[in-house]
Protein backbone atom coordinates (compact mmCIF):
# COMPACT_ATOMS: atom_id res chain seq x y z
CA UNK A 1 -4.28 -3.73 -24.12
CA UNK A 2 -0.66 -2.10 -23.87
CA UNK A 3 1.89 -3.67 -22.26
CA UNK A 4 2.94 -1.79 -19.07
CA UNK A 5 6.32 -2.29 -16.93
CA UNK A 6 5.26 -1.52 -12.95
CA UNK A 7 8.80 -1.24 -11.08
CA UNK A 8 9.18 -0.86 -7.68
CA UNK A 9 10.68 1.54 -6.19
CA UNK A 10 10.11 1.13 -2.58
CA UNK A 11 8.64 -2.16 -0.52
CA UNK A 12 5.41 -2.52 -1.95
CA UNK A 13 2.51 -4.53 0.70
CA UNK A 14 -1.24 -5.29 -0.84
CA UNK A 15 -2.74 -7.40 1.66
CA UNK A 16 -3.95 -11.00 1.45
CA UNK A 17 -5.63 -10.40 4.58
CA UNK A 18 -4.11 -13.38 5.93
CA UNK A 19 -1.96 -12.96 9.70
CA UNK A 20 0.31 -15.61 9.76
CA UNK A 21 1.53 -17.37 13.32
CA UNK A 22 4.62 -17.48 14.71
CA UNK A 23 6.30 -21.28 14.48
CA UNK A 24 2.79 -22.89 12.79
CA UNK A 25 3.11 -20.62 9.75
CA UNK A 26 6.38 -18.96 9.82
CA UNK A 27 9.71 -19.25 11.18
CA UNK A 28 12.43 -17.07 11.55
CA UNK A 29 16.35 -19.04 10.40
CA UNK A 30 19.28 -17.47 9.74
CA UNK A 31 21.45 -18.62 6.49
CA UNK A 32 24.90 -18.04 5.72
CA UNK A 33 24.70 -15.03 8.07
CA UNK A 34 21.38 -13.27 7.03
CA UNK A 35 18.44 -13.50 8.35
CA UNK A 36 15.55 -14.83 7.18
CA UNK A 37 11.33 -15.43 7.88
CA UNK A 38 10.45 -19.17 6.28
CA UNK A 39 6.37 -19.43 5.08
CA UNK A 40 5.38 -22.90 6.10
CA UNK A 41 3.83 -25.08 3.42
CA UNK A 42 1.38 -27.27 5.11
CA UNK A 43 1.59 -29.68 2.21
CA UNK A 44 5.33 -30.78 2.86
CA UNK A 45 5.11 -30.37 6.52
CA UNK A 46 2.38 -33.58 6.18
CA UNK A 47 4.29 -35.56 3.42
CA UNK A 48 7.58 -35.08 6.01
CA UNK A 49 5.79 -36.35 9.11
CA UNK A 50 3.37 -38.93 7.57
CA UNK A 51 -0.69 -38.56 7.90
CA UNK A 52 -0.69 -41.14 11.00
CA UNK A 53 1.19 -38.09 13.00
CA UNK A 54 -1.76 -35.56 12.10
CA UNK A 55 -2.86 -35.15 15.27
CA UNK A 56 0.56 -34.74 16.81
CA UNK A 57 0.84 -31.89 14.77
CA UNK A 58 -2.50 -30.44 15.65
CA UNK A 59 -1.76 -30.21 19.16
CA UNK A 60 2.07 -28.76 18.48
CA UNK A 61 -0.43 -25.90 16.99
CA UNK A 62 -2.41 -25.66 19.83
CA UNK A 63 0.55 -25.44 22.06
CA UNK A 64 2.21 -23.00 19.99
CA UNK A 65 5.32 -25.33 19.65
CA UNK A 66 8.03 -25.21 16.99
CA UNK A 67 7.25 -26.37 13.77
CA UNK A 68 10.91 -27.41 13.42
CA UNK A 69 10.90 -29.70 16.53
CA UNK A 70 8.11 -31.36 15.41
CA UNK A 71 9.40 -32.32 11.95
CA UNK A 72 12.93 -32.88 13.67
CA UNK A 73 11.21 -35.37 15.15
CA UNK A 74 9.64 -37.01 12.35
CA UNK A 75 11.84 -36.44 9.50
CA UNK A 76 15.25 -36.18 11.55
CA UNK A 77 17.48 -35.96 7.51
CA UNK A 78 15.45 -32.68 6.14
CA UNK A 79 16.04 -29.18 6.44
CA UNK A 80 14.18 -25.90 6.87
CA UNK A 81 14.16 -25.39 3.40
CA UNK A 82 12.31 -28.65 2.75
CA UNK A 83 8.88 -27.46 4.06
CA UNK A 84 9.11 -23.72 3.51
CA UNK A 85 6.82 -21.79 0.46
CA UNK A 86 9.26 -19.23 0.84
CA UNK A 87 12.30 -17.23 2.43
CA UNK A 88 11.95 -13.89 2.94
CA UNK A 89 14.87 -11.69 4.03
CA UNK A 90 13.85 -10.20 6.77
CA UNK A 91 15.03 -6.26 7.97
CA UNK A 92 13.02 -6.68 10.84
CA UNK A 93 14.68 -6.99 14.62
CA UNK A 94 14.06 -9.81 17.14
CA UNK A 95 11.11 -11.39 16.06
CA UNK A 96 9.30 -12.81 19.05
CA UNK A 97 6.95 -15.27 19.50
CA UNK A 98 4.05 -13.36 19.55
CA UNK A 99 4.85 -11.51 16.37
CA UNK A 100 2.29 -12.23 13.70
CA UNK A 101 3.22 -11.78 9.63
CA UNK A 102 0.75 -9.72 7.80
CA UNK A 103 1.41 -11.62 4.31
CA UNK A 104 1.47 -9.99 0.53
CA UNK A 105 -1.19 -10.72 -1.92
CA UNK A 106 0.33 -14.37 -4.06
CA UNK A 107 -1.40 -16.21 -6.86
CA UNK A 108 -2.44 -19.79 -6.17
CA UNK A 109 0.99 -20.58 -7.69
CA UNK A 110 2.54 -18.53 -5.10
CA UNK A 111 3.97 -16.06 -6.70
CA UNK A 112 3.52 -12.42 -5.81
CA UNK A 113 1.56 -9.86 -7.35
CA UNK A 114 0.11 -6.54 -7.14
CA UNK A 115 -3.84 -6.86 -8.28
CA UNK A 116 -4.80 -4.56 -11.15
CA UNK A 117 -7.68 -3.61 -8.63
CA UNK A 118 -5.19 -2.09 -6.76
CA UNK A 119 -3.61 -0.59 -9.54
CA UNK A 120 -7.25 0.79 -10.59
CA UNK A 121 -7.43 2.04 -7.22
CA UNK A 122 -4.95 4.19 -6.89
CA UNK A 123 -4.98 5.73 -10.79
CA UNK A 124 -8.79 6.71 -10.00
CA UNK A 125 -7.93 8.65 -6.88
CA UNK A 126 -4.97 10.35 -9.22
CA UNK A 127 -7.75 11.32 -11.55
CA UNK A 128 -10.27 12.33 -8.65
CA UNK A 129 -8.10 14.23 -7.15
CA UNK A 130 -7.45 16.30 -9.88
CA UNK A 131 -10.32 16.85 -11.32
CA UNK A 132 -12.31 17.18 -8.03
CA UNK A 133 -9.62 20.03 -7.63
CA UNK A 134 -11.11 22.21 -10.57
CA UNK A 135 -14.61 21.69 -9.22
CA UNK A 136 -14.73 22.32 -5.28
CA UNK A 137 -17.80 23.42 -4.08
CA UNK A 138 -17.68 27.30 -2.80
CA UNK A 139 -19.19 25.62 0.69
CA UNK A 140 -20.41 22.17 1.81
CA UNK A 141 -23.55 21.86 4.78
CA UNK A 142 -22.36 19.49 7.45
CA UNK A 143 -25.08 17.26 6.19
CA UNK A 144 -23.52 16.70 3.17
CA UNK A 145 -19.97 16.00 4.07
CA UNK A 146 -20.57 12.21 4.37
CA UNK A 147 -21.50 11.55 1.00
CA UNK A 148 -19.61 14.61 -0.53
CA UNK A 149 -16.99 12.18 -2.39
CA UNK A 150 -19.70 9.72 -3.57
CA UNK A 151 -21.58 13.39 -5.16
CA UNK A 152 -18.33 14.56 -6.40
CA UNK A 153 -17.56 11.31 -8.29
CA UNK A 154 -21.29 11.17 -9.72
CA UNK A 155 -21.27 14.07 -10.91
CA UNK A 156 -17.32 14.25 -12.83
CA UNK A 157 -17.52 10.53 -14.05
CA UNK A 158 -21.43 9.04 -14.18
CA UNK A 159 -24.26 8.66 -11.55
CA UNK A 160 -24.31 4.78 -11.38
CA UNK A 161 -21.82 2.08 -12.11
CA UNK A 162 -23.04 1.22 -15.68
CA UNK A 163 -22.69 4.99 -16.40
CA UNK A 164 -19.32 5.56 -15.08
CA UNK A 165 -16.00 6.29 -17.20
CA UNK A 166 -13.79 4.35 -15.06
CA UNK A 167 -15.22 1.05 -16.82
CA UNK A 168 -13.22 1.93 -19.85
CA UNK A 169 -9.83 2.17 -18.20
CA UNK A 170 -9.32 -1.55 -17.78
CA UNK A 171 -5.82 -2.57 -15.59
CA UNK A 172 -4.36 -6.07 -15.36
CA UNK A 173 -2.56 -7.82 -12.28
CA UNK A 174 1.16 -7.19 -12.18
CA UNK A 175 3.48 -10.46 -11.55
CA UNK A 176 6.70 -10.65 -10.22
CA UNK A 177 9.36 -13.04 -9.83
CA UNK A 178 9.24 -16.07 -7.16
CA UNK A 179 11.36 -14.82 -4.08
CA UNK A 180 11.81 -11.02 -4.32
CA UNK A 181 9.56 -10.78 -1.20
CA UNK A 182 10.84 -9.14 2.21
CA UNK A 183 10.11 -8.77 6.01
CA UNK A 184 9.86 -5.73 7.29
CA UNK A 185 9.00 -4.41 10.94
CA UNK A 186 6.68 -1.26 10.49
CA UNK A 187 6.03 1.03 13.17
CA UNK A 188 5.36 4.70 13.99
CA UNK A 189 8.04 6.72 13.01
CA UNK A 190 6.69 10.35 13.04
CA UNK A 191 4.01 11.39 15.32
CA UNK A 192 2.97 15.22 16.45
CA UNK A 193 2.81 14.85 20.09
CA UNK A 194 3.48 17.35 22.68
CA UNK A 195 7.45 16.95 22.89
CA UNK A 196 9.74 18.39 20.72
CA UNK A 197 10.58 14.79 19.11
CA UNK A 198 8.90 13.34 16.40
CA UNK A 199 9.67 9.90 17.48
CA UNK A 200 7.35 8.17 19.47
CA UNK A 201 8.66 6.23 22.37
CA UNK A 202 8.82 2.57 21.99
CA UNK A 203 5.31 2.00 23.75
CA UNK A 204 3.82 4.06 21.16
CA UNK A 205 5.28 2.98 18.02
CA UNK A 206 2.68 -0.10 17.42
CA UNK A 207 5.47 -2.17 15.65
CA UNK A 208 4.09 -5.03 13.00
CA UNK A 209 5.84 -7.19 10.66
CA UNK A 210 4.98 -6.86 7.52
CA UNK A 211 5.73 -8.64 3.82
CA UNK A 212 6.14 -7.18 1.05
CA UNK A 213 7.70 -6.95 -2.40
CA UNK A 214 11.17 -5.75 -2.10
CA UNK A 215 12.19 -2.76 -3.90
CA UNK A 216 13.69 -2.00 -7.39
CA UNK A 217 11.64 -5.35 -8.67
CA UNK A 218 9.93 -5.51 -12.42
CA UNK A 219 6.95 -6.79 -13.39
CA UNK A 220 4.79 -6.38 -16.55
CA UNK A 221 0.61 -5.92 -16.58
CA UNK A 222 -1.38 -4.45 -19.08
CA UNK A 223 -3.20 -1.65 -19.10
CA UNK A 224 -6.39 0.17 -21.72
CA UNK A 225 -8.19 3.76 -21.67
CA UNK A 226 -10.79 1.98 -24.24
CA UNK A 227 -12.21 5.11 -25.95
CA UNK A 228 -13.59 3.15 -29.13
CA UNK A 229 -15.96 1.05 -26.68
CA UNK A 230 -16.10 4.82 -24.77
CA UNK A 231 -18.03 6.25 -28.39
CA UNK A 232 -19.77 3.63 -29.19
CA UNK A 233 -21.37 3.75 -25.21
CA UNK A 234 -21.82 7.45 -25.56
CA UNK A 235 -24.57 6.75 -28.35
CA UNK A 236 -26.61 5.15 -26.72
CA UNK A 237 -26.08 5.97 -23.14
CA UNK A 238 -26.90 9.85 -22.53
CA UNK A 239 -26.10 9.47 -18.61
CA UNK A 240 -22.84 8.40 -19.19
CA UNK A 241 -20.00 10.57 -17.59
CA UNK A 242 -17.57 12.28 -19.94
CA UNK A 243 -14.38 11.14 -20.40
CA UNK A 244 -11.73 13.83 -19.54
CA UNK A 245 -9.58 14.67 -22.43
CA UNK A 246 -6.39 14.27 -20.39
CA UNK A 247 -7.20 10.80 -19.94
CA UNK A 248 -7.62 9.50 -23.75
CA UNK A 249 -4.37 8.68 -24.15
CA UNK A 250 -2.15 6.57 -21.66
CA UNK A 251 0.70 9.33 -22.22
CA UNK A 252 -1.88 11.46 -21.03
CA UNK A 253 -2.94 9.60 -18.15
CA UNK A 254 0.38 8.86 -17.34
CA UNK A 255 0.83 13.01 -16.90
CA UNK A 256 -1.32 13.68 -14.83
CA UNK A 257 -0.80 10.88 -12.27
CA UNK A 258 3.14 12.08 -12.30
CA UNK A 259 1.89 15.68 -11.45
CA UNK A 260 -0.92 14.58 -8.95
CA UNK A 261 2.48 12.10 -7.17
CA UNK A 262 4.45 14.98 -7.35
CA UNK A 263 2.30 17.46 -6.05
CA UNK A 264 1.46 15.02 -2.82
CA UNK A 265 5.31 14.65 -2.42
CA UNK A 266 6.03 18.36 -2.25
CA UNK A 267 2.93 18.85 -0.20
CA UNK A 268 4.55 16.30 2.37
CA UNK A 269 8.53 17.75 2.50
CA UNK A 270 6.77 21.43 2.70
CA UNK A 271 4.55 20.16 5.78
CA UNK A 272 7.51 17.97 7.46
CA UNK A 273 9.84 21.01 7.19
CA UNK A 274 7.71 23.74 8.49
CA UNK A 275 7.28 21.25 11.31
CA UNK A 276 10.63 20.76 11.38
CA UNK A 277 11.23 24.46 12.53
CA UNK A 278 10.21 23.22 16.40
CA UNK A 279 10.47 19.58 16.57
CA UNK A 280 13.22 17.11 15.16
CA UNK A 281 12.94 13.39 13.72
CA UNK A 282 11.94 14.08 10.08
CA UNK A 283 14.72 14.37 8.58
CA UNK A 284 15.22 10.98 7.11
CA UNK A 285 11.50 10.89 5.72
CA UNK A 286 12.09 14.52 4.16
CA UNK A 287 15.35 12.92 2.84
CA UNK A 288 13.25 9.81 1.62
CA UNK A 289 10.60 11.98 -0.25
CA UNK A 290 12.49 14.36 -1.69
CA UNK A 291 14.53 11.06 -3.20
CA UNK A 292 10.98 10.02 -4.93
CA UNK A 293 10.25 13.67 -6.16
CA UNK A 294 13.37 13.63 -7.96
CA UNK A 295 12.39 10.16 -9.61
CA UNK A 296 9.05 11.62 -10.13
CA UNK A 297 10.31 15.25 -11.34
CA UNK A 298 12.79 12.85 -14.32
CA UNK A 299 9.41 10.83 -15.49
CA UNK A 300 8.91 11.18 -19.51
CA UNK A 301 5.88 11.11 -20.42
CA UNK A 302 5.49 7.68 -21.01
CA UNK A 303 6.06 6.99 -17.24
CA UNK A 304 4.58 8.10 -14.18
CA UNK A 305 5.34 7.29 -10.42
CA UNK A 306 2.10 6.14 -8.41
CA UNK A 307 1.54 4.86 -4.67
CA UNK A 308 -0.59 2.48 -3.33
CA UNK A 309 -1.00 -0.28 -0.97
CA UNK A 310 -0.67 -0.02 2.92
CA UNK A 311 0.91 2.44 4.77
CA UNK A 312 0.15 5.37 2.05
CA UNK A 313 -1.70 6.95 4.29
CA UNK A 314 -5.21 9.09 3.94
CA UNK A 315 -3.49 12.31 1.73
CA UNK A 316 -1.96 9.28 -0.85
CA UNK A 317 -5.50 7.20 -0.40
CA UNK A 318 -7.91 9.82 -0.68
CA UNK A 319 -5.49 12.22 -3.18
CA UNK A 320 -6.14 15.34 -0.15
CA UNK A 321 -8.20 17.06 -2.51
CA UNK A 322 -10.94 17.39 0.79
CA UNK A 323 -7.87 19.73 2.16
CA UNK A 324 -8.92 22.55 -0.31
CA UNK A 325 -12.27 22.71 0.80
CA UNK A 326 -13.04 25.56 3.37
CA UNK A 327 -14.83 23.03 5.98
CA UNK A 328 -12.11 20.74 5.82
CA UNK A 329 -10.69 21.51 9.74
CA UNK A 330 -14.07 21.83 11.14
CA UNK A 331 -15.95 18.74 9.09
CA UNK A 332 -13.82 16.41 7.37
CA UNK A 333 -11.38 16.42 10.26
CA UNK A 334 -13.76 15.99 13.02
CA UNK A 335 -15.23 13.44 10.87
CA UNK A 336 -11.74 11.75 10.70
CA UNK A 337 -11.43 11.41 13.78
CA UNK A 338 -15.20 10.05 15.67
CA UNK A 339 -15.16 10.58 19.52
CA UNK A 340 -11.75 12.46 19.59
CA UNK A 341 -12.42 15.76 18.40
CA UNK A 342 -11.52 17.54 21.27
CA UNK A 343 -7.95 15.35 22.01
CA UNK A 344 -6.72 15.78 19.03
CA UNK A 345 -7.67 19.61 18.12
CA UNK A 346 -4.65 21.24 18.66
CA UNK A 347 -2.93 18.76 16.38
CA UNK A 348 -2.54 18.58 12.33
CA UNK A 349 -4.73 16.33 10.49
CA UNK A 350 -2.94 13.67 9.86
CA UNK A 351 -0.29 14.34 12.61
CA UNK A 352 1.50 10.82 12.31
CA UNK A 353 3.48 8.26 9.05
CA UNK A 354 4.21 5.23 9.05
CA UNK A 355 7.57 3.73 7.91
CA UNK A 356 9.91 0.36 8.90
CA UNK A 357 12.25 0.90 11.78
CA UNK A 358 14.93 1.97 9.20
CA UNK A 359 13.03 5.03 8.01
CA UNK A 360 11.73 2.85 4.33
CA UNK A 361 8.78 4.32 2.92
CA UNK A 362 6.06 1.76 1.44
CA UNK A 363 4.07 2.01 -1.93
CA UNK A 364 5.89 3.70 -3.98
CA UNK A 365 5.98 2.27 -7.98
CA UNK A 366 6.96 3.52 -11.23
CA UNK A 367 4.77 2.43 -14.40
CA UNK A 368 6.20 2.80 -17.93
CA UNK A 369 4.54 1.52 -21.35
């Protein structure tokens, strides 16, 4: 396996799938003039207040009181820091109580990492993408739209899981240091309505907090394009899928994710501006992206930028390679959107992007070996 250096370069969220609870799991405190969200550790929040006051603290849960009264109470010499996981800086506004915390992916030492599933992810829709690309269909029936990825991937990479390529390219997790984890309030930010602004009104930005890995943060994972094991399989399996030449070598690899990022990005300032020409709020994403081409545009080719992880939207998660195809408005779109075909017609496909309340963009990550 090589070693690989993953740096971010924006807030980076993977999902643990856990919502955590205003005052039972996390507090908002303010220190030295900052402001901060606290993760409660259940552990030290029971060794503080003694097992014989269990059931006090049960029903301060069910009440939605503050976890600091209650250990006030109990443990009148700590502080906040003495039963927190963590403190997160927090960007976000007011939080209020019913604010819930969508938490990062941690190991079970809790410290924060981005899974090399995730990783995997992303670098196979890079490949897709650009492969699927060279080999669009002239037309697709309507029948066939559903499954058209799953037939697209069959046939460039294997028909079945034991025949596919992608079980060469093996990626590792990516762990960061303790504390470089941040709050952010996402909502929003650009939506194609009607009006001439961008900006949805504040019923209609859907605000959430969210935490994530803070920006400009190093980690190192590993990462293999096995193509000894990849001849030795070929032998003896004839189904298995071929193994694009681009993608033998990690510089390789690394190429062609940089160009399929780039292309995205320059896809996304070209849309934004031309929409732009009758409706205003985009400038600071256009500013934002154009920022990451230039990162992206410096890459050697030992490096690459990639993004993943929530809030990348469906042209980063899917790599938009469905856009080229000449039923995209009427099938894929309609498909996109079940039971609103008709309301949202007149509208692009994807008409909206998601950012925190200070125009940050998520995902965003530079690898280099």
């Amino acid at each position: 396996m090589s070693q690989i250096k993953i740096t971010t370069l924006t807030p980076v969220h993977i999902g643990s799938g856990n919502f955590l609870q205003y005052n039972s799991e996390f507090v908002p405190f303010q220190h030295k003039g900052q402001h901060y969200l606290g993760i409660i550790d259940e552990r030290k929040i029971l060794e503080l207040i003694g097992v014989e006051h269990l059931n006090d603290w049960v029903l301060s849960i069910e009440r939605n009181d503050s976890t600091a009264t209650l250990v006030q109470r109990y443990a009148p010499q700590c502080a906040t820091g003495d039963y927190l996981k963590r403190m997160d800086y927090s960007f976000a506004d007011a939080v209020k109580p019913s604010d819930t915390l969508k938490e990062c992916m941690h190991t079970g030492m809790g410290i924060p990492y981005i899974p090399g599933s995730s990783l995997k992810g992303a670098i196979r829709t890079a490949i897709t993408a650009t492969l699927a690309k060279r080999h669009l269909p002239a037309s697709v029936d309507g029948w066939r739209l559903k499954g058209l990825a799953a037939d697209m991937e069959s046939r460039l990479f294997g028909k079945d899981p034991t025949a596919n390529i992608f079980r060469f390219i093996q990626v590792g997790d990516a762990h960061f240091e303790r504390n470089c984890e941040i709050v952010l309030r996402l909502i929003m930010s650009l939506n194609i309505q009607k009006s001439t602004s961008l900006q949805p009104d504040s019923n209609n930005r859907k605000p959430q907090l969210v935490e994530a890995i803070a920006k400009e943060k190093m980690a190192s994972g590993s990462l293999k394009i096995d193509t000894s094991a990849y001849r030795r399989a070929r032998y003896a399996m004839q189904n298995l899928g071929n193994l694009p030449e681009e993608i033998q070598t990690l510089q390789g690899l690394f190429q062609l994710i940089n160009a399929h990022t780039m292309q995205l990005i320059a896809e996304e300032i070209q849309f934004w501006q031309q929409v732009s020409h009758e409706k205003t709020g985009a400038d600071k994403y256009i500013e934002k992206m154009r920022t990451l081409l230039d990162v992206a545009r410096q890459c050697k080719p030992d490096s690459c930028v990639l993004r993943l992880g929530h809030t990348s939207g469906w042209r980063f998660i899917t790599g938009a390679w469905g856009e080229h195809l000449d039923c995209f408005a009427p099938g894929i779109v309609n498909l996109a959107r079940p039971n609103n075909e008709r309301k949202y017609s007149e509208y692009d496909f994807p008409k909206s992007r998601r950012t925190d309340a200070d125009g940050k963009l998520l995902g965003f990550v530079q690898l280099s070996l």
